[in-house]
N, C-alpha and C. Protein backbone atom coordinates (compact mmCIF):
# COMPACT_ATOMS: atom_id res chain seq x y z
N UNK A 1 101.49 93.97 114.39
CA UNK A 1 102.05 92.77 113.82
C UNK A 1 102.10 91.73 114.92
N UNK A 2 101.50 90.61 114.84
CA UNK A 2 101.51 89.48 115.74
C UNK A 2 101.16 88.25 115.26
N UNK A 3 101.19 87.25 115.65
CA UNK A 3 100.78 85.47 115.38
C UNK A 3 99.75 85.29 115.93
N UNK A 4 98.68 85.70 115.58
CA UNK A 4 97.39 85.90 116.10
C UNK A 4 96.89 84.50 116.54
N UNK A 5 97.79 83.05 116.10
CA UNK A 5 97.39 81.94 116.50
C UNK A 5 97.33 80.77 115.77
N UNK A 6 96.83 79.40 116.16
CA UNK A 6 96.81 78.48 115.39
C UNK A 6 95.73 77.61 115.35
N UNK A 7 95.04 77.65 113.95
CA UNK A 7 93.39 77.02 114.04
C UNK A 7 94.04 75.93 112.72
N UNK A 8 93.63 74.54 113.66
CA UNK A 8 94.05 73.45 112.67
C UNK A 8 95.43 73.31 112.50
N UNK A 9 96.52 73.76 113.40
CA UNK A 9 97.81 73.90 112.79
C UNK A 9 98.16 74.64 112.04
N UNK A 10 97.24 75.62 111.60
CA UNK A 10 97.81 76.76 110.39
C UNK A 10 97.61 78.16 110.83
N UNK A 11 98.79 78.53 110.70
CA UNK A 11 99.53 79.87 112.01
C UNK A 11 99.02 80.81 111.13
N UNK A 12 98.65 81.53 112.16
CA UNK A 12 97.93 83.11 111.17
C UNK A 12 98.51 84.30 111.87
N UNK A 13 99.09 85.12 111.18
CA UNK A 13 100.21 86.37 111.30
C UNK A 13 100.03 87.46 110.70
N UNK A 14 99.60 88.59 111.40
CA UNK A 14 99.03 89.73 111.26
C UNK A 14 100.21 90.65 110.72
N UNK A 15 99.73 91.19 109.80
CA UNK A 15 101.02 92.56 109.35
C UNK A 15 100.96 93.68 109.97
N UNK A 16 101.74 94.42 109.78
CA UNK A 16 101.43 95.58 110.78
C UNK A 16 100.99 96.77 109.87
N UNK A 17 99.98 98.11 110.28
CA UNK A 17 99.85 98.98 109.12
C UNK A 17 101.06 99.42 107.79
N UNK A 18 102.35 99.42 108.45
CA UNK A 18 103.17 99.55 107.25
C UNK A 18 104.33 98.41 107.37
N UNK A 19 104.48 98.47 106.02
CA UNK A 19 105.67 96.86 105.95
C UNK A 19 106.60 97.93 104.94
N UNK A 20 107.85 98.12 105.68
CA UNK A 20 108.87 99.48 105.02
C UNK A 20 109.86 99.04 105.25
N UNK A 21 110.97 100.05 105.04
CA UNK A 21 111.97 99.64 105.52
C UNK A 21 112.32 99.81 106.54
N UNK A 22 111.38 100.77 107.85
CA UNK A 22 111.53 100.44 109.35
C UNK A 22 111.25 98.94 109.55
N UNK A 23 109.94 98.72 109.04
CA UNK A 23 109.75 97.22 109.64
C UNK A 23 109.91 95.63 108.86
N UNK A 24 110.19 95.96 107.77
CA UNK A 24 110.45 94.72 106.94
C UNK A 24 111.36 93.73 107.92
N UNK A 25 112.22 94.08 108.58
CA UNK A 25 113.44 93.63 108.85
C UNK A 25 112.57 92.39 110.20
N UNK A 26 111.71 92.71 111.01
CA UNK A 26 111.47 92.12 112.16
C UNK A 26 109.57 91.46 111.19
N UNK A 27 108.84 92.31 110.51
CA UNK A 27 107.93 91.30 110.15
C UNK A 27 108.61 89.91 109.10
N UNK A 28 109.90 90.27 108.75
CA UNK A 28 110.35 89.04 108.27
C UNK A 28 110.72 87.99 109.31
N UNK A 29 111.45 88.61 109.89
CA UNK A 29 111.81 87.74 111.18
C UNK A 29 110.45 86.97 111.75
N UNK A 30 109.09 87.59 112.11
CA UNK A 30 108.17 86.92 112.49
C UNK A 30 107.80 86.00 111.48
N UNK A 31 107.62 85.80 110.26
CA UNK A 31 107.00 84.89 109.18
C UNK A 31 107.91 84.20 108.76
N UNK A 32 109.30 83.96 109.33
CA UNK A 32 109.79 83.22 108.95
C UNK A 32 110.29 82.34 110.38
N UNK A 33 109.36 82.58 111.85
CA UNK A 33 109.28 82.29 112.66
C UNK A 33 108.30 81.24 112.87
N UNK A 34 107.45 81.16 112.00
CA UNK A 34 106.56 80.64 112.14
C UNK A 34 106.55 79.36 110.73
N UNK A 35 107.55 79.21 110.61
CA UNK A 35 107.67 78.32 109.34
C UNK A 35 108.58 76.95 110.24
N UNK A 36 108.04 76.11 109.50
CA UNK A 36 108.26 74.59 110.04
C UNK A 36 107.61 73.80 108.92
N UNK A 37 109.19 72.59 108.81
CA UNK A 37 108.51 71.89 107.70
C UNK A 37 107.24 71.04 107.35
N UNK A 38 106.65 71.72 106.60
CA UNK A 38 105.42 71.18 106.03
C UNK A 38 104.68 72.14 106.61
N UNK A 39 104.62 72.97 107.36
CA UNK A 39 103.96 73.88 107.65
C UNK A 39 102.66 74.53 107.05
N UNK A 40 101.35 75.52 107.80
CA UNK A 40 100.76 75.74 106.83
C UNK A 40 100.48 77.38 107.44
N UNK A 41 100.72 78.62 106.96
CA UNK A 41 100.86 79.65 107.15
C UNK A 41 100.20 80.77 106.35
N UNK A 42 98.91 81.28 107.04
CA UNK A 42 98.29 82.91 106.66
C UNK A 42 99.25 83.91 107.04
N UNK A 43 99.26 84.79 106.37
CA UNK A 43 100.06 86.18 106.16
C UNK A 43 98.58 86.85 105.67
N UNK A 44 98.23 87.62 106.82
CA UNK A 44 96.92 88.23 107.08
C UNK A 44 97.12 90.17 106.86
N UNK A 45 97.28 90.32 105.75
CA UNK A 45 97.68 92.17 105.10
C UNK A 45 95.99 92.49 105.38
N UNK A 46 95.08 92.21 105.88
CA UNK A 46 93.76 93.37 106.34
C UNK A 46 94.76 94.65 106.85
N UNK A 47 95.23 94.46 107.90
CA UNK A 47 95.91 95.97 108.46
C UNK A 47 96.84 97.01 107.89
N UNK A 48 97.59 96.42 106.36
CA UNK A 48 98.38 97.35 105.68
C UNK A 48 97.86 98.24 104.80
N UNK A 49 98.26 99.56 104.93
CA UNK A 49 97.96 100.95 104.30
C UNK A 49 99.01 100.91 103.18
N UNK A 50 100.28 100.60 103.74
CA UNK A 50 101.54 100.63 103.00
C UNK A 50 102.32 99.82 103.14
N UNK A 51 103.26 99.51 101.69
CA UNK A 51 104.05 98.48 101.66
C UNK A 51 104.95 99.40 100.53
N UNK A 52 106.41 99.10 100.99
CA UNK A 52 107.54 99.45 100.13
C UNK A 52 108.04 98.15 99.74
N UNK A 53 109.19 99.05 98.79
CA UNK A 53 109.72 97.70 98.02
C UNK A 53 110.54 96.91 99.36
N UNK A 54 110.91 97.56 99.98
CA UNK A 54 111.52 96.39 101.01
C UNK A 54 110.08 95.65 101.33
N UNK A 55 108.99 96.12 101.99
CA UNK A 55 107.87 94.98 102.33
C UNK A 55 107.95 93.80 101.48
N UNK A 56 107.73 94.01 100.15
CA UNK A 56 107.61 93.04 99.20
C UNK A 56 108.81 92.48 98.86
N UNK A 57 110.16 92.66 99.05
CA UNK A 57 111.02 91.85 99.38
C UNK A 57 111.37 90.84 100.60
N UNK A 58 110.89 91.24 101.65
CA UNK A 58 110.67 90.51 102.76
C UNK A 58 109.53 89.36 102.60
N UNK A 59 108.41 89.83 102.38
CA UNK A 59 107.75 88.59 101.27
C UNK A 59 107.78 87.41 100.81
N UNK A 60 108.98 88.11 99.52
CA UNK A 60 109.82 87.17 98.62
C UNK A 60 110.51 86.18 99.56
N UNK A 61 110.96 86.56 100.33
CA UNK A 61 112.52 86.24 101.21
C UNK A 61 111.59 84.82 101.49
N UNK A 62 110.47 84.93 102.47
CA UNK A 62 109.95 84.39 103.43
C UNK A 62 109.28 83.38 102.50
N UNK A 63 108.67 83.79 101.35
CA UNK A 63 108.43 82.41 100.42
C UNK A 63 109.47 81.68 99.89
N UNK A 64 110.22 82.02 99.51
CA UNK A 64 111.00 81.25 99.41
C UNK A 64 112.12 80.13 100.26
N UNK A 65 111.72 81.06 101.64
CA UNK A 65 112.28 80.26 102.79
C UNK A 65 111.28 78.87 102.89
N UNK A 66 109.75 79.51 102.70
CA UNK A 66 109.22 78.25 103.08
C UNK A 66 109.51 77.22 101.98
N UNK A 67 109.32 77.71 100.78
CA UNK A 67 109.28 76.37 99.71
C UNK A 67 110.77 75.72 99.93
N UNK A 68 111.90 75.72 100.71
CA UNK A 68 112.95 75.41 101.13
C UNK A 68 112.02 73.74 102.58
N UNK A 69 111.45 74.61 103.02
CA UNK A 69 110.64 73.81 104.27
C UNK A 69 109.83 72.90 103.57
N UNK A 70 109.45 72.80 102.33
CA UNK A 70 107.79 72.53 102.17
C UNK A 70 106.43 73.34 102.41
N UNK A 71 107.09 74.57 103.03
CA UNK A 71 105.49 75.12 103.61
C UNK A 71 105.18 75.59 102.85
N UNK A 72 104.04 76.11 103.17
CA UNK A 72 103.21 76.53 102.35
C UNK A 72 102.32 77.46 103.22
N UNK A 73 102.56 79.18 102.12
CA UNK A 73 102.05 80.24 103.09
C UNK A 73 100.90 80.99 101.45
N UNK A 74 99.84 81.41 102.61
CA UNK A 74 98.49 82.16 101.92
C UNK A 74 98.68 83.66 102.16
N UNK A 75 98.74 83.93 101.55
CA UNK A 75 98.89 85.40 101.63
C UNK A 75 97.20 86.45 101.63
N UNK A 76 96.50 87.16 102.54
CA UNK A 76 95.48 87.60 102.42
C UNK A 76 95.16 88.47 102.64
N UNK A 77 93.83 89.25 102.07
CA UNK A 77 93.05 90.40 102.58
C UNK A 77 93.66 91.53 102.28
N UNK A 78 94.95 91.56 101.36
CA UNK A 78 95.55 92.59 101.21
C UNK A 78 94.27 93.51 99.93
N UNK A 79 94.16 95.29 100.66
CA UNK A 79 93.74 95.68 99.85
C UNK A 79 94.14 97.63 99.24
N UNK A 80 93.75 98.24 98.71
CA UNK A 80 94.11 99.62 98.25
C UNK A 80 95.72 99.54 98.21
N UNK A 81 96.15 100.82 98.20
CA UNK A 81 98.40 100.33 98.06
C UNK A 81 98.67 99.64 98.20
N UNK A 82 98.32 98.75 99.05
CA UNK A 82 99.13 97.21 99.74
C UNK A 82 99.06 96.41 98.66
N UNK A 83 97.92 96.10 97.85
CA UNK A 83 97.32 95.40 97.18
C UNK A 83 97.83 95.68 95.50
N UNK A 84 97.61 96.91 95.27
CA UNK A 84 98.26 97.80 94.44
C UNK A 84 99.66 97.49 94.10
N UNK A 85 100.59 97.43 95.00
CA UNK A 85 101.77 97.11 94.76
C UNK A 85 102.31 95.65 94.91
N UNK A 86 101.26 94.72 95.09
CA UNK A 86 101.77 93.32 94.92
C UNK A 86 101.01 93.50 93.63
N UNK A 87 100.33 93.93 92.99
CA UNK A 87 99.88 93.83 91.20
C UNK A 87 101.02 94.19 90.64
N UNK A 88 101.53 95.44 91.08
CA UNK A 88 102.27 96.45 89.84
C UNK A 88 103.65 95.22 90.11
N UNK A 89 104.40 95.13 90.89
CA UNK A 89 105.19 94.40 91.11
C UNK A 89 105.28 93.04 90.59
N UNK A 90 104.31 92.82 90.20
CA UNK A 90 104.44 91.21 89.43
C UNK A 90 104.30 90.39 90.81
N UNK A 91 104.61 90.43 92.07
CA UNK A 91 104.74 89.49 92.82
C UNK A 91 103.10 88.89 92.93
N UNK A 92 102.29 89.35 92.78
CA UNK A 92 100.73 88.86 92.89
C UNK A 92 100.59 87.37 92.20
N UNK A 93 101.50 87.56 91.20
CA UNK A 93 101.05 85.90 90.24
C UNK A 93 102.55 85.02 91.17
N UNK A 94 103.13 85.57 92.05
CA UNK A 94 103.96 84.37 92.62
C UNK A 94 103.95 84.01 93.79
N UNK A 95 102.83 84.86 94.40
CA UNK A 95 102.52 84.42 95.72
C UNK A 95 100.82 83.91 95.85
N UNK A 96 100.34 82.78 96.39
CA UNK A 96 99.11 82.77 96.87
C UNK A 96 98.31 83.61 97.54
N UNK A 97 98.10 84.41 96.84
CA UNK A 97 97.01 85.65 97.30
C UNK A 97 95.18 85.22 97.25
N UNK A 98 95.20 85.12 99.05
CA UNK A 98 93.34 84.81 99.04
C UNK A 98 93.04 86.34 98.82
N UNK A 99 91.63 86.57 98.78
CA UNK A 99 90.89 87.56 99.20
C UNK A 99 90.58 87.89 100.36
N UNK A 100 90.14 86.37 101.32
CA UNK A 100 89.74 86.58 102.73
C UNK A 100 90.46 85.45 103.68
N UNK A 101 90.33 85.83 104.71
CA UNK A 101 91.21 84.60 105.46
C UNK A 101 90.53 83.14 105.70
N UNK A 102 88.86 83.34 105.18
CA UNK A 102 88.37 82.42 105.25
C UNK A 102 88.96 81.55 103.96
N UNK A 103 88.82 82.25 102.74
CA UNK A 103 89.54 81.67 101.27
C UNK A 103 90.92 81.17 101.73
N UNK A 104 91.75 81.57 102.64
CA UNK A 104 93.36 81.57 102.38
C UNK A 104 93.17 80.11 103.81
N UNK A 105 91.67 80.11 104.55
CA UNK A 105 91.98 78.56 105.33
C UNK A 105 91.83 77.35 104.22
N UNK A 106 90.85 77.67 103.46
CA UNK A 106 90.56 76.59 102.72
C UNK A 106 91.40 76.00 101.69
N UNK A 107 92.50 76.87 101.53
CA UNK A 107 93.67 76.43 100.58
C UNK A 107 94.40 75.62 101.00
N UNK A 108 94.33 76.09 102.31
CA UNK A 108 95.22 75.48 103.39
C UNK A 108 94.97 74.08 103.80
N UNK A 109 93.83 74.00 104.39
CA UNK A 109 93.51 72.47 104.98
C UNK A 109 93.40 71.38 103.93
N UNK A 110 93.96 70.50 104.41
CA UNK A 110 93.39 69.39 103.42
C UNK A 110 92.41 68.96 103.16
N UNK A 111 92.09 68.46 102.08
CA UNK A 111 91.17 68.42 101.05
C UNK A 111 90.75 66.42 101.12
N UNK A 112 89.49 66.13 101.59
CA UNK A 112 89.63 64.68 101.62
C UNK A 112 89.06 64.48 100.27
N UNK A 113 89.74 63.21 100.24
CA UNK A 113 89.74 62.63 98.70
C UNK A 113 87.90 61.85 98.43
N UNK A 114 87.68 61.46 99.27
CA UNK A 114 86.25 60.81 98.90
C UNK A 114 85.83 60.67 100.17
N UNK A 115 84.28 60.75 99.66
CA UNK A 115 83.22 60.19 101.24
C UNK A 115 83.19 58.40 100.96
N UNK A 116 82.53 58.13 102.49
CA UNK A 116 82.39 56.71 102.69
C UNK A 116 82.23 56.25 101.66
N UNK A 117 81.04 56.66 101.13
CA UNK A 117 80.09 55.65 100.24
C UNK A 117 80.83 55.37 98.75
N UNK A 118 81.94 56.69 98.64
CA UNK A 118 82.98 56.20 97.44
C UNK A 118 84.02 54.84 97.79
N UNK A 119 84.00 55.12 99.26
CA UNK A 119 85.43 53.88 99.18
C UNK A 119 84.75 52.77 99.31
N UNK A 120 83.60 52.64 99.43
CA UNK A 120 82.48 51.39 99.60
C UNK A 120 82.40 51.04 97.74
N UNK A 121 82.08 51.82 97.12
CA UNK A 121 81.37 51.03 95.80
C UNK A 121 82.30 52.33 95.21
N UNK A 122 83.41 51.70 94.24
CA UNK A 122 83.94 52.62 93.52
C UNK A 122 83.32 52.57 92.13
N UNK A 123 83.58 54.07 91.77
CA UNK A 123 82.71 53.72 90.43
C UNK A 123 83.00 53.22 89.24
N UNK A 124 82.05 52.24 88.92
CA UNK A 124 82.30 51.79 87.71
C UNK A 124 82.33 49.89 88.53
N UNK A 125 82.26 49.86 89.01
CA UNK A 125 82.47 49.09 89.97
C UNK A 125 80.91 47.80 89.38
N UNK A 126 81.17 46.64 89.88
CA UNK A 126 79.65 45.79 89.19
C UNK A 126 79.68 45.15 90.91
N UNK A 127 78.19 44.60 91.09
CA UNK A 127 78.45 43.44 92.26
C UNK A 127 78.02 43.34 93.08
């Protein structure tokens, strides 16, 4: 489990193989370490085998901390049990779950609204 870093301002945070009730308590502490308002935050599950219901309450905790901030966290790469139990749990439809961390940057970064040549001749535009 670590903060593997920041590309573009958007902090990416590794889980550790199990998120239980040994470790829920301190991977919460890290993901909610890394929250700052407006923030933009990967929660990178490639490494989890297992997750208990405390994991997925720690989760909860930490989304909801951010939507308190504004932030906004991607949740990714989670797959087999890990993955499994954010389905059965219902939490899958309330958290932003990418597939890959490449999917969970692109949610992330902003999105520009138009190229040059739109803010030059808008359409519909005569002249």
């Amino acid at each position: 489990m670590k903060n593997s870093g920041v590309e573009d301002a958007i902090a990416t945070i590794m889980l550790p193989e199990r998120v239980d009730s040994a470790t829920s308590a301190s991977v919460e502490a890290l993901m909610v370490g890394a929250l700052r308002p407006n923030a933009s935050v990967i929660v990178d599950g490639s490494a989890v085998t297992y997750m208990s219901a405390a994991g997925v309450r720690a989760l909860a905790i930490v989304l909801h901390r951010a939507a308190e901030l504004s932030a906004r966290i991607v949740f990714c790469s989670f797959s087999g049990p890990a993955a499994d139990c954010l389905l059965v749990s219902g939490f899958s439809q309330l958290f932003d779950v990418a597939d890959s961390t490449e999917q969970a940057l692109s949610r992330l970064r902003p999105k520009s609204a138009e190229g040059p040549a739109d803010r030059l001749h808008p359409q519909g535009a005569t002249g």
